[in-house]
Protein backbone atom coordinates (compact mmCIF):
# COMPACT_ATOMS: atom_id res chain seq x y z
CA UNK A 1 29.83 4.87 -31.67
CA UNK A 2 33.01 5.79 -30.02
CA UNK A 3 32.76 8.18 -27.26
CA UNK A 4 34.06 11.48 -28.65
CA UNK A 5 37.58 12.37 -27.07
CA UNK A 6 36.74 16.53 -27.36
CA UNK A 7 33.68 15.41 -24.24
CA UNK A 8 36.61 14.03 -22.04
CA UNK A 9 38.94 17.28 -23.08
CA UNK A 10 36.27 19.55 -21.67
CA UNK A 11 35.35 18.27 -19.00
CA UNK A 12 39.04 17.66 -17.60
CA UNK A 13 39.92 21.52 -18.46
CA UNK A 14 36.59 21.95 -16.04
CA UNK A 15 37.54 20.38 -13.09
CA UNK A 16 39.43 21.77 -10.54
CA UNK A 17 40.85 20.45 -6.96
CA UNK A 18 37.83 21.78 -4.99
CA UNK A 19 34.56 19.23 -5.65
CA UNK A 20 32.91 19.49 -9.17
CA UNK A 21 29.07 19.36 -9.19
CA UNK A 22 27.48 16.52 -10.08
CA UNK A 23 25.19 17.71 -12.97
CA UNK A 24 28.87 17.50 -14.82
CA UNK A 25 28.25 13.66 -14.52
CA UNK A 26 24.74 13.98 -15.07
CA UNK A 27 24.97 15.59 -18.79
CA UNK A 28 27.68 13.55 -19.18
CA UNK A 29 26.05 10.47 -18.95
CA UNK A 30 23.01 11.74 -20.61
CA UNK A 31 24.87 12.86 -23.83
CA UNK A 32 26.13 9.29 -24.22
CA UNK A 33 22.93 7.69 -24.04
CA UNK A 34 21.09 10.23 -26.29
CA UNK A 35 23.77 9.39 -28.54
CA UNK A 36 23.95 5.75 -28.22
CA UNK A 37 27.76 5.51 -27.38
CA UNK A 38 28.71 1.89 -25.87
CA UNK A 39 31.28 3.54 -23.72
CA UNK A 40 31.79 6.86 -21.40
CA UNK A 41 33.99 7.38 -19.14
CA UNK A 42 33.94 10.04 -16.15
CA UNK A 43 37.45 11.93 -15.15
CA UNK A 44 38.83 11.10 -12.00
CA UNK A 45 37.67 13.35 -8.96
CA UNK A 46 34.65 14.44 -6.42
CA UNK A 47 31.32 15.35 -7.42
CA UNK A 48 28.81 17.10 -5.54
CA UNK A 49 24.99 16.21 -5.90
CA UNK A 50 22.74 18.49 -4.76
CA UNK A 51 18.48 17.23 -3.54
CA UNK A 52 18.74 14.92 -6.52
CA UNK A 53 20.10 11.17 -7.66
CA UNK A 54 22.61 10.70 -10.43
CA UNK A 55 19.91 8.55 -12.76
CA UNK A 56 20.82 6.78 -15.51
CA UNK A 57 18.36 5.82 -17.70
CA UNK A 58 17.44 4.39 -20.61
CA UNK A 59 21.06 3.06 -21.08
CA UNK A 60 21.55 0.41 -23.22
CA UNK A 61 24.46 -1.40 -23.86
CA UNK A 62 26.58 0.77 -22.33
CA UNK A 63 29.26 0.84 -20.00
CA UNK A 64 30.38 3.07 -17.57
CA UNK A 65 33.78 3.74 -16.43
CA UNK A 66 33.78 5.83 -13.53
CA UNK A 67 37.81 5.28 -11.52
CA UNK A 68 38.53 6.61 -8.97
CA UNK A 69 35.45 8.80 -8.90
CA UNK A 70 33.71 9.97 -5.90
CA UNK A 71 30.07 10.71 -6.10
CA UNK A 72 28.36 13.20 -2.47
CA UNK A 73 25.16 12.92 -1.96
CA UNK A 74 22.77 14.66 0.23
CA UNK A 75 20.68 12.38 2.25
CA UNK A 76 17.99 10.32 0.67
CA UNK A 77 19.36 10.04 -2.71
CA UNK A 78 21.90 7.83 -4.69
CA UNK A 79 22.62 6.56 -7.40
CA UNK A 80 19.37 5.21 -9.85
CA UNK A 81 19.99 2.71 -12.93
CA UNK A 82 16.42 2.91 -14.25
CA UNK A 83 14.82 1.11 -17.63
CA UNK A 84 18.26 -0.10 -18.88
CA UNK A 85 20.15 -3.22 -19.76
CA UNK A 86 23.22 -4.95 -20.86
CA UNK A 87 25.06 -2.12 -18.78
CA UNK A 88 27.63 -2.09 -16.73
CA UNK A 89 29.21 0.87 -14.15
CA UNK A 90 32.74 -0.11 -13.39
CA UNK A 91 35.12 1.48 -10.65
CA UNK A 92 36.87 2.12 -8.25
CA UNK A 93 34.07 4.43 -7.95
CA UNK A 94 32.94 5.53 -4.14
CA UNK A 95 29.58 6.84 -2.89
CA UNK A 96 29.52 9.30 0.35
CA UNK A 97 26.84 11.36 2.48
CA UNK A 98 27.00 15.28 3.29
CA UNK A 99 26.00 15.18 5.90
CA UNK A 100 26.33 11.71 7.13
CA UNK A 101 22.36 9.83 6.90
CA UNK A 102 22.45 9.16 10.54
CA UNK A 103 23.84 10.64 13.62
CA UNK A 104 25.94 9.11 16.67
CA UNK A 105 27.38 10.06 19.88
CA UNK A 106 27.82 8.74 23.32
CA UNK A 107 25.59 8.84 26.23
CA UNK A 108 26.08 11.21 28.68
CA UNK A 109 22.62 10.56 31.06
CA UNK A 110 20.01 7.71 31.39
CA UNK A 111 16.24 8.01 32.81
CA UNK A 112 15.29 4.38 33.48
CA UNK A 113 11.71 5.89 34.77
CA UNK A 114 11.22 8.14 31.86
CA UNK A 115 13.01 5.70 29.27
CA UNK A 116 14.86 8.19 27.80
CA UNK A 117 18.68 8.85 27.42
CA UNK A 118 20.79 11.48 26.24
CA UNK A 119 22.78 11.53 23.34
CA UNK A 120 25.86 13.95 23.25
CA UNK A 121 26.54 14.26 19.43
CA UNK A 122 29.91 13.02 18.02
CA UNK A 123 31.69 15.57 15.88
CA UNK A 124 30.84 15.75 12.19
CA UNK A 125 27.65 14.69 12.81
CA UNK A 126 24.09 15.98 12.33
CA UNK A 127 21.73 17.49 14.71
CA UNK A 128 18.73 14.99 14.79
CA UNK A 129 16.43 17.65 14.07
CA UNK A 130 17.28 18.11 10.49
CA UNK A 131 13.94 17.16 8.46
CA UNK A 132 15.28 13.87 7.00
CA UNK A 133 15.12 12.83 10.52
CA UNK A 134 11.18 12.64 10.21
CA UNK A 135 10.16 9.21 9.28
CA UNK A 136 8.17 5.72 10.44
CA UNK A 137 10.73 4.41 11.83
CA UNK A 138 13.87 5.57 13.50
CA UNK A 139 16.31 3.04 15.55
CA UNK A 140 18.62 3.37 17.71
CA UNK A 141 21.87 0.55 18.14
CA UNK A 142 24.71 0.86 21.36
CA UNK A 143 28.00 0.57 20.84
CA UNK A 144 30.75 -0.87 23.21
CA UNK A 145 33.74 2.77 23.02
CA UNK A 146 36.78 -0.07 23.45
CA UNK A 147 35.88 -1.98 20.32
CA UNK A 148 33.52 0.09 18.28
CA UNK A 149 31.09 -2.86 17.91
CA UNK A 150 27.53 -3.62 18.54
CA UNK A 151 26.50 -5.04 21.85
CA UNK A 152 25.68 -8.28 20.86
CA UNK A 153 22.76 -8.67 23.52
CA UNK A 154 20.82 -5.58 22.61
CA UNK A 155 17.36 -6.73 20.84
CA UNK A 156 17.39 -6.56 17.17
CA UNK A 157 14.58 -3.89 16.60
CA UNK A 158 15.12 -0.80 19.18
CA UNK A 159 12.32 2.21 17.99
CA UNK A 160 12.85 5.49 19.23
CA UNK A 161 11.80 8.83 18.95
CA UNK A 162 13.84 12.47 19.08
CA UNK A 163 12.90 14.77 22.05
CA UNK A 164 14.50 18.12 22.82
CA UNK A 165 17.65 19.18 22.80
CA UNK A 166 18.78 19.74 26.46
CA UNK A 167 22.16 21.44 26.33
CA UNK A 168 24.69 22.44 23.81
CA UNK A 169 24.84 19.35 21.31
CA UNK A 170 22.63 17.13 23.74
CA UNK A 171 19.16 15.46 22.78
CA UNK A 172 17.25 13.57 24.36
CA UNK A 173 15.95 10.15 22.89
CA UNK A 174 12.33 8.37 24.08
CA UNK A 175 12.59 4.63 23.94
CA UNK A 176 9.36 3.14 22.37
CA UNK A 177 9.49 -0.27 24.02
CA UNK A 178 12.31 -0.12 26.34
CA UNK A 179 15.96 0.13 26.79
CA UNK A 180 16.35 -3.28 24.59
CA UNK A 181 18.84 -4.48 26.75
CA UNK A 182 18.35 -7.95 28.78
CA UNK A 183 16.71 -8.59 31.97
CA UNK A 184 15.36 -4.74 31.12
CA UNK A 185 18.81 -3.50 32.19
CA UNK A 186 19.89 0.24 31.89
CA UNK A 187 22.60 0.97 29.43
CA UNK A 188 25.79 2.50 30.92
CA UNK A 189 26.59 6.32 30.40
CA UNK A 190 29.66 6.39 28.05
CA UNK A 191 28.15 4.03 25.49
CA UNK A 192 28.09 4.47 22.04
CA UNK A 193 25.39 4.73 20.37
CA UNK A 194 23.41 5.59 16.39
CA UNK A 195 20.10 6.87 15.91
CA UNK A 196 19.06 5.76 12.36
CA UNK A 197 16.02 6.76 10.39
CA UNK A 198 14.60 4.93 7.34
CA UNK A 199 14.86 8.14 4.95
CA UNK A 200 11.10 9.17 3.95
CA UNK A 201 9.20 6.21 5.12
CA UNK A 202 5.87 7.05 7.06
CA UNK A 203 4.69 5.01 9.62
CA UNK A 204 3.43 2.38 6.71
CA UNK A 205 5.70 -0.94 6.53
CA UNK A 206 3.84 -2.06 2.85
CA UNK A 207 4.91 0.30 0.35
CA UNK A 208 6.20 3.15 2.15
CA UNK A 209 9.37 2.21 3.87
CA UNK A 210 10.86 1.67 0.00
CA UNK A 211 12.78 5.03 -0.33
CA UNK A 212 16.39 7.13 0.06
CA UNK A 213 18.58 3.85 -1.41
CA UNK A 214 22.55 4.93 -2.02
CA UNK A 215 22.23 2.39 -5.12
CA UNK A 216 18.76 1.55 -7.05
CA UNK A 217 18.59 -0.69 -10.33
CA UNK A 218 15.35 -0.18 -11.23
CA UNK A 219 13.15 -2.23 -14.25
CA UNK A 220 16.14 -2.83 -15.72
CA UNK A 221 17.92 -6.24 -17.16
CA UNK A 222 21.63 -7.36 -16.96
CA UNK A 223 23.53 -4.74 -15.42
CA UNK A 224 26.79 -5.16 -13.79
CA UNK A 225 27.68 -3.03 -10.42
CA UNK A 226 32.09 -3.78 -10.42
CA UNK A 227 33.93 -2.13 -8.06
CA UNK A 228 31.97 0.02 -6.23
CA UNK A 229 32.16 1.31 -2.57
CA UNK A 230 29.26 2.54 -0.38
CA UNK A 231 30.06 4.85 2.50
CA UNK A 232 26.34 5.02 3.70
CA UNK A 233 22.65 5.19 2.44
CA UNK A 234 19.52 6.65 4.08
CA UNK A 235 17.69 3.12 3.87
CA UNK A 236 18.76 0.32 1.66
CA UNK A 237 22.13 0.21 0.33
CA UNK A 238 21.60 -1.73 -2.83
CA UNK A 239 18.18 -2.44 -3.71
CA UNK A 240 17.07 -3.97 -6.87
CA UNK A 241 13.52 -4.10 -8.58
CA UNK A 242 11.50 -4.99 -11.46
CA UNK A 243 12.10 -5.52 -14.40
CA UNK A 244 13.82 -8.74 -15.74
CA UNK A 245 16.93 -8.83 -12.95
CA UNK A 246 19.94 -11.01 -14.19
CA UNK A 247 21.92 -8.20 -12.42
CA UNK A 248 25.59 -8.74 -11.28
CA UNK A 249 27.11 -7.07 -8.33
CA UNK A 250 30.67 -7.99 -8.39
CA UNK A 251 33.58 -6.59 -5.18
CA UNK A 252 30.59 -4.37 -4.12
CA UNK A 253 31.92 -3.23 -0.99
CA UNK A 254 29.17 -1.67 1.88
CA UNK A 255 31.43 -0.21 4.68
CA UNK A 256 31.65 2.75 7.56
CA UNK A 257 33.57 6.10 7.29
CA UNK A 258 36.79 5.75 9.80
CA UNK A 259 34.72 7.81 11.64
CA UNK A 260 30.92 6.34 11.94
CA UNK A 261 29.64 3.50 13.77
CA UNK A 262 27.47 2.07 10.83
CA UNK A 263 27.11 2.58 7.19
CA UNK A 264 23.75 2.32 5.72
CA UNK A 265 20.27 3.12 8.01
CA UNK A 266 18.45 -0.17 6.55
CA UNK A 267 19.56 -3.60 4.56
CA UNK A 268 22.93 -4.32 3.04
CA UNK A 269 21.44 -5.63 0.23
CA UNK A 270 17.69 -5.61 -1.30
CA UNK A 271 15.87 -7.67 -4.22
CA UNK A 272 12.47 -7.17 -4.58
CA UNK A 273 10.13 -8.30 -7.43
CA UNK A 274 12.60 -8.81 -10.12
CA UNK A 275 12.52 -11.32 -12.74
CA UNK A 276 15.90 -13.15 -11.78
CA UNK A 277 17.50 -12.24 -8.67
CA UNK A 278 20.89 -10.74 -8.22
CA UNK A 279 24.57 -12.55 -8.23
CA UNK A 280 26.81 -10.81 -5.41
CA UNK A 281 30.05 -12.36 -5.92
CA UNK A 282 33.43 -11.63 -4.05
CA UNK A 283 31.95 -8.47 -2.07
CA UNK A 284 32.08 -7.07 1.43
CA UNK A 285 28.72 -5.81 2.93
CA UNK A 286 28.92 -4.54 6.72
CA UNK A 287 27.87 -2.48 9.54
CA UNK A 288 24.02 -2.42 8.48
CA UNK A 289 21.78 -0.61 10.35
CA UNK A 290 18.92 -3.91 9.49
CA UNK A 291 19.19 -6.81 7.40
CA UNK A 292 22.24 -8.11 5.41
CA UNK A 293 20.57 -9.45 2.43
CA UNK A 294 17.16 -9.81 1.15
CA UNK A 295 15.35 -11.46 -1.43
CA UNK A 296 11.97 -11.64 -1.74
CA UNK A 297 8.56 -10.61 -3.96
CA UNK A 298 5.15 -8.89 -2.90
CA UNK A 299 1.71 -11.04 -2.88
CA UNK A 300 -1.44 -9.82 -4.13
CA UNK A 301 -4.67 -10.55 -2.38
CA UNK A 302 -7.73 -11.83 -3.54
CA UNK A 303 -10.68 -9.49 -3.04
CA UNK A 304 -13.38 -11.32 -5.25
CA UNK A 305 -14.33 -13.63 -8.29
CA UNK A 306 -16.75 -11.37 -10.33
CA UNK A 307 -18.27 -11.60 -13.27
CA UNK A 308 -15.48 -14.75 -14.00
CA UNK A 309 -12.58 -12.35 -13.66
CA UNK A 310 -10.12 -13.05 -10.78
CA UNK A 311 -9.52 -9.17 -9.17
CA UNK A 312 -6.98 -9.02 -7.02
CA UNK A 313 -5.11 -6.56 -4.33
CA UNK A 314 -1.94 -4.70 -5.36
CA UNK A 315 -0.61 -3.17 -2.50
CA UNK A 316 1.64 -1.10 -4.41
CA UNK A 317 5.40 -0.05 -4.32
CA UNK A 318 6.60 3.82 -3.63
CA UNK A 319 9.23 4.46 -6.92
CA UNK A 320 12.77 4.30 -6.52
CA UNK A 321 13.96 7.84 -5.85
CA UNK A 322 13.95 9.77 -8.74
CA UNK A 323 11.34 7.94 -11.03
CA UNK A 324 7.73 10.26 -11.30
CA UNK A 325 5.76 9.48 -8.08
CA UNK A 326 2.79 9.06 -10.31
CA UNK A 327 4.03 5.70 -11.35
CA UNK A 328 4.62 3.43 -8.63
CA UNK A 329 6.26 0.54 -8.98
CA UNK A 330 3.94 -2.20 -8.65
CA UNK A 331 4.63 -5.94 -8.09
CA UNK A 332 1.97 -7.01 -11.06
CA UNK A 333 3.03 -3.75 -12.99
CA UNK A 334 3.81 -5.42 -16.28
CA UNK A 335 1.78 -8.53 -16.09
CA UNK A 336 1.01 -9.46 -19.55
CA UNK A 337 -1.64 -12.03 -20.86
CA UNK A 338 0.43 -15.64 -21.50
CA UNK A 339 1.58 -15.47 -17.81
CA UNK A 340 0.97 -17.47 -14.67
CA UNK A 341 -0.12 -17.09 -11.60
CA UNK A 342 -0.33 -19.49 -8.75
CA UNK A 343 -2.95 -19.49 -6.21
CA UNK A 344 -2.19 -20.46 -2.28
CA UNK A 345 -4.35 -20.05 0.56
CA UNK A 346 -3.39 -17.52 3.26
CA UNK A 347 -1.80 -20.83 5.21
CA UNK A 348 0.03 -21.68 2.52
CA UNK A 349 -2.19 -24.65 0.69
CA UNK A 350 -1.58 -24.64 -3.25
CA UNK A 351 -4.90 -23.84 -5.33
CA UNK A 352 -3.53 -24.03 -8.74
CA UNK A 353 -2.05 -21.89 -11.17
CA UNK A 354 -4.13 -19.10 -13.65
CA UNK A 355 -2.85 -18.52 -16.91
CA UNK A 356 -4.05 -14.78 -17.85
CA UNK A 357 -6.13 -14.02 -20.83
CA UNK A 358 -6.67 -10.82 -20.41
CA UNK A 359 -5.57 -8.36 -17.30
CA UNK A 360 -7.17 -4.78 -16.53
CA UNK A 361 -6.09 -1.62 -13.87
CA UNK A 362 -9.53 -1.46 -12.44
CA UNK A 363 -10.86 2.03 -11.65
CA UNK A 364 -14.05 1.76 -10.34
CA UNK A 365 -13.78 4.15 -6.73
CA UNK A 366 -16.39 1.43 -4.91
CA UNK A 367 -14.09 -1.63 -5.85
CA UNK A 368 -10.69 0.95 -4.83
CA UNK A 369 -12.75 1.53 -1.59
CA UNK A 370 -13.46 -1.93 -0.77
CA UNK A 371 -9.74 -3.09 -1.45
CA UNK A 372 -8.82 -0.49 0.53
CA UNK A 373 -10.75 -1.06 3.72
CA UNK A 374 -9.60 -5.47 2.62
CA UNK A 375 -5.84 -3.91 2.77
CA UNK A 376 -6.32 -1.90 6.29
CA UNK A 377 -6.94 -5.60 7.65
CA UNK A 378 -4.12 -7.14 6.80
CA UNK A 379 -1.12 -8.44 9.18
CA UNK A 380 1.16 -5.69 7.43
CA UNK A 381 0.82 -2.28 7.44
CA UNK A 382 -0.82 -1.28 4.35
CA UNK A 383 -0.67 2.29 3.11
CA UNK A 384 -4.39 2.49 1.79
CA UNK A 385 -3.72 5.50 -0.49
CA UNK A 386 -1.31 3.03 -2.23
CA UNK A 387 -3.69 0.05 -2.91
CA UNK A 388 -4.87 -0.49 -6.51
CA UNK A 389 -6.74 -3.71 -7.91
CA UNK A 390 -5.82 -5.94 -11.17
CA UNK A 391 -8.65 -7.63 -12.89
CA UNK A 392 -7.65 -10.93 -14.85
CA UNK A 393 -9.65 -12.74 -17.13
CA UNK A 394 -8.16 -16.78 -17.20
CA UNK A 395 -7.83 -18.55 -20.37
CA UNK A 396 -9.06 -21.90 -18.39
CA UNK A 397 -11.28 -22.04 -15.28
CA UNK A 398 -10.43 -20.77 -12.20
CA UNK A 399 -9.52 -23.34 -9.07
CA UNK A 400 -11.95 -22.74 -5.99
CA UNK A 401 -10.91 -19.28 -4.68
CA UNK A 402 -11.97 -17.44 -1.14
CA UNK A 403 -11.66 -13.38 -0.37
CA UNK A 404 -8.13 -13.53 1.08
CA UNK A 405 -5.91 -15.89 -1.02
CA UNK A 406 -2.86 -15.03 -1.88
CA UNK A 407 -1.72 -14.17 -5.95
CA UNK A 408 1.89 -15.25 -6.58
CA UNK A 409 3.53 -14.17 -9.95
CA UNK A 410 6.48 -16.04 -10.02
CA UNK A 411 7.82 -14.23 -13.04
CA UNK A 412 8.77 -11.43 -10.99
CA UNK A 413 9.78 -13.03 -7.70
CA UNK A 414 13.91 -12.87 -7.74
CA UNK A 415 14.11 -16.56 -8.24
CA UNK A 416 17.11 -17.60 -9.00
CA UNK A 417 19.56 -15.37 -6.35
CA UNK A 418 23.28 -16.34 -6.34
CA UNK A 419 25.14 -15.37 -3.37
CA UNK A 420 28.84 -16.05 -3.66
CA UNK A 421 32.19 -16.03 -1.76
CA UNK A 422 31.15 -12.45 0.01
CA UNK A 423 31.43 -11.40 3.49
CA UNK A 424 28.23 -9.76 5.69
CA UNK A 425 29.59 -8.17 9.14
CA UNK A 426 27.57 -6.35 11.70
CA UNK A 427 23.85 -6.23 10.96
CA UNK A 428 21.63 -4.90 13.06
CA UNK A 429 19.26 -7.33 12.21
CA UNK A 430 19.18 -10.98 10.46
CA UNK A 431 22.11 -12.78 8.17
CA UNK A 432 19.70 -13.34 5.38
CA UNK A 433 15.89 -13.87 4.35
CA UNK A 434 15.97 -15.86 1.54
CA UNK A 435 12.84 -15.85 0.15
CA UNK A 436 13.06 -17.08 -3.46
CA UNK A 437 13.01 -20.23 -5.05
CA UNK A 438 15.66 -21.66 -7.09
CA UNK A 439 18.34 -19.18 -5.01
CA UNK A 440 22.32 -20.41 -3.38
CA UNK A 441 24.17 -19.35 -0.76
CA UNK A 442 27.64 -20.33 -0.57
CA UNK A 443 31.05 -20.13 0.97
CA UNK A 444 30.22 -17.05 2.68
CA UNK A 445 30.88 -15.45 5.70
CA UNK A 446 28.46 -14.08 8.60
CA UNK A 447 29.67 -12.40 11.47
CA UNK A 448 27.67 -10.58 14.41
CA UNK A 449 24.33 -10.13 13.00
CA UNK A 450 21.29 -10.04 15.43
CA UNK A 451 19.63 -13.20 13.98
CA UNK A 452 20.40 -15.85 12.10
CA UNK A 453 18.44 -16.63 8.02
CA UNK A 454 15.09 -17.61 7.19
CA UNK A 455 13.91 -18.99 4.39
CA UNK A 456 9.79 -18.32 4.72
CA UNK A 457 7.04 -16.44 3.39
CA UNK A 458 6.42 -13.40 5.78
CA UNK A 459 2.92 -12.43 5.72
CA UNK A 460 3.83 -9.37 7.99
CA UNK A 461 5.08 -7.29 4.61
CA UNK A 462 3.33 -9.64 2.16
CA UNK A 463 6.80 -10.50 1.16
CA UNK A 464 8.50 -13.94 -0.41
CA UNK A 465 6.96 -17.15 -2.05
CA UNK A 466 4.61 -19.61 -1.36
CA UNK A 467 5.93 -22.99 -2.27
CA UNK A 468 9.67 -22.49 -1.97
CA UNK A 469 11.65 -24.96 -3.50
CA UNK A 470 15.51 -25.76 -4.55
CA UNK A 471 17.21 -23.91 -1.97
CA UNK A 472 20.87 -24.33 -1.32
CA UNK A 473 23.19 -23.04 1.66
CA UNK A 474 26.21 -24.52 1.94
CA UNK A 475 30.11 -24.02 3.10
CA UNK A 476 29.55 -20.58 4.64
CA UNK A 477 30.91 -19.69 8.18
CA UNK A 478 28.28 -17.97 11.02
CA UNK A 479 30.39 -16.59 13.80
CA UNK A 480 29.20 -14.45 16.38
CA UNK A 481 25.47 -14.25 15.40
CA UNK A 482 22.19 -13.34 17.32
CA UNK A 483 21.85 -16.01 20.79
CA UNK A 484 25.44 -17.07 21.92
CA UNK A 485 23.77 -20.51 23.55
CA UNK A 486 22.24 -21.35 19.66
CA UNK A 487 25.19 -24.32 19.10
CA UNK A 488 23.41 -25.89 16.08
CA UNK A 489 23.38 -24.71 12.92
CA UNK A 490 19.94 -25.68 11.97
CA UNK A 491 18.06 -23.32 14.49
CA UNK A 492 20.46 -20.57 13.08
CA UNK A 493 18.67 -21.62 9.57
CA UNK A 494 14.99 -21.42 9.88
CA UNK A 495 13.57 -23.05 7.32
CA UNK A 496 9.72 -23.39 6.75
CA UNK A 497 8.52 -26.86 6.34
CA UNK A 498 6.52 -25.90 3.74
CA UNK A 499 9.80 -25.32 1.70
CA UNK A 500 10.91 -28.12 -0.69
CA UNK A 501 14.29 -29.48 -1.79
CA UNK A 502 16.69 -27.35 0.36
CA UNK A 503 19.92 -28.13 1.63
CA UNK A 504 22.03 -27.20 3.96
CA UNK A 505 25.48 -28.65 4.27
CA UNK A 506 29.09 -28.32 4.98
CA UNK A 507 28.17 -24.57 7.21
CA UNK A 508 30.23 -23.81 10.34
CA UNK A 509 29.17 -21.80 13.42
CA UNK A 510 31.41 -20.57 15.79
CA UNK A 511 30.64 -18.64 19.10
């Protein structure tokens, strides 16, 4: 059904010049979903979100015209597309931060004993106090004040942690594990410098650190992100997960206020555990306070065989913000009997593949207990509280399995990523990890990043596929990235030699 014109009417006689709330979006949205309308559109102007996400969910078939629409967030929440397909959101729509999710300022004194430094806050910025600034992980990047850029020799992960404040708008900083800088160098008062945290993580990597994204598409299917600009984001940017993918993010643009030094605290861009991973095409992603772009799944582990049923490790998944914290997220979450899973050893050996006949949430506490104390073992930090074990019944017999394998479910593993004619400036951290099968990269460009791409399982988050295979990056430009005496373009490309059928042709890298 048509969207009724007397909805637009009202809610252009509400709006003024000063910022509307955002609930008017909200119940806007909402009413055209409850009523099944294939169409809404939201009037021109600024909306103001209080401690909560604009969610959209349950849409179906519906698209969203939102131009020249601002949305404000506070800190640690964005936008969520949850349980919906065959949507769309269409711009020129922009998200911004009140206050900004990270702070920045120059340094004004340096402690080489103490490894600390103090941070004279820029204008407009917030007082690293504020509680959002309590999390596992909090990084700090410098800044050449000429050019506004990175330092390109500073290491690529740089932990800190907030001491007092010592004078009118001054805090001091505690460097974890050093300055960062080579040959353990001091950095000069007068440089720039952001202090980042990853919005409500704890000190868990595995699921924890999955929180505070400006832009979530969450168990959903085929929805298009067109024309949409990000202005900052308390972790991810853009994070997709679950569900069966087949997203499209087309001139998705990831960019700094004229003021700031960097845009979002974590990765431009994030798939994790969908069914087919996203196509970016014709976008802009920059000034990253981690990763450009990620794709990847989560493992399982193998705790036993018992009683012929394979049960297995879940490490879990916090939910995207918004969704009931009751039901995480989980990589195995909708694994249904008719589907595979393939079996590897922990170095990467193929077992075989399982075809489930039957699959069960156990809750036994004695099994919960003994995955839990498995998970506190692992190379990643597992949050124990988050653990949970499947038990699957095979339809054939199971290959030879030890405690410790790893469970792949390829259904859910963003195979299939298309990366396409877009530009990735200024991470704080790698170009890409690719870590999904049947995936392209392609006439893009890469400029100052930290690192270079790798296309590997990393058992340090349980993250990516075993058995990688059909793997393309080709025609894109690297300029300016990680090690300026790294002249060939294959050690700028890690690729594990475990991975089959990849190629990598036609790149350029230039200093």
């Amino acid at each position: 059904a048509a969207l009724n014109s007397w909805r637009l009417v009202l809610l252009s006689i509400a709006l003024t010049a000063a910022a509307a709330p955002g609930t008017v979006v909200q119940s806007l949205i909402d009413r055209a979903i409850a009523a099944g309308d294939s169409h809404v559109a939201i009037p021109p102007g600024s909306y103001t979100f209080d401690n909560v996400s604009l969610t959209i969910l349950h849409a179906h078939s519906l698209e969203i015209q939102a131009a020249n629409v601002e949305l404000v967030f506070y800190p640690g929440y964005g936008v969520l597309i949850q349980d919906s397909f065959d949507s769309a959101v269409r711009g020129p729509l922009s998200v911004r931060y009140d206050p900004p999710c990270f702070t920045q300022g120059e340094i004004v004194a340096v402690n080489g004993t103490a490894a600390t430094l103090d941070l004279r806050l820029a204008a407009g910025f917030p007082v690293p106090t504020l509680p959002y600034f309590t999390s596992g992980e909090i990084k700090l990047q410098y800044y050449t004040p000429d050019t506004r850029l990175r330092l390109r020799e500073q290491r690529g992960y740089n932990p800190v942690s907030i001491g007092e404040r010592v004078a009118d708008g001054v805090y001091r900083m505690k460097l974890l594990d050093g300055f960062g800088l080579p040959s353990q160098q001091l950095p000069a008062v007068g440089t720039l410098i952001t202090v980042s945290p990853r919005i409500g993580a704890s000190h868990y990597q595995v699921p924890d650190f999955y929180k505070g994204q400006a832009w979530t598409v969450y168990n959903s299917t085929r929805v298009l992100t067109e024309d949409v600009t990000l202005y900052g984001s308390g972790n991810f940017a853009v994070t997709e997960w679950g569900g069966d993918g087949q997203h499209v993010y087309r001139r998705l643009t990831l960019t700094r206020e004229p003021a700031a030094l960097m845009s979002s605290n974590c990765d431009g861009f994030h798939s994790f555990s969908t069914g087919t991973g996203g196509a970016i095409i014709d976008s802009t992603i920059s000034w990253m306070g981690d990763d450009a772009l990620n794709f990847h799944n989560r493992v399982g582990i193998v705790l036993n065989v018992s009683s012929g049923s394979l049960l297995f490790i879940d490490v879990g998944d916090i939910p995207a913000p918004g969704a009931p914290p009751s039901q995480p997220a989980r990589a195995f979450g909708d694994l249904v009997p008719g589907d595979t899973l393939r079996l590897f050893r922990r170095v990467g050996d193929y077992l075989g593949n399982v075809t489930v006949a039957s699959v069960t949430w156990v809750t036994d506490p004695s099994v919960i207990a003994q995955a839990q104390a498995v998970a506190l073992k692992l190379p990643a930090k597992v949050n124990p509280a988050a653990v949970g074990v499947w038990a699957v019944v095979a339809r054939d017999a199971l290959p030879a399995i030890l405690d410790g394998d790893i469970v792949q479910f390829d259904r859910r593993a963003s195979f299939g990523a298309q990366v396409i004619n877009t530009t990735f400036t200024d991470a704080y951290d790698s170009c890409a990890r690719l870590q999904a099968s049947n995936s392209i990269i392609a006439n893009c460009n890469f400029t100052r990043t930290s690192s270079g791409m790798t296309i590997v399982y990393d058992p340090g988050w349980l993250e990516g596929s075993l058995g990688l295979t059909n793997i393309t990056i080709a025609g894109n430009i690297f300029t300016a990235i990680g090690d300026p005496s790294i002249t060939d373009i294959h050690k700028l490309i890690h690729v594990d030699p475990d991975v089959r059928d990849v190629v990598v042709a036609n790149n350029t890298l230039l200093p």
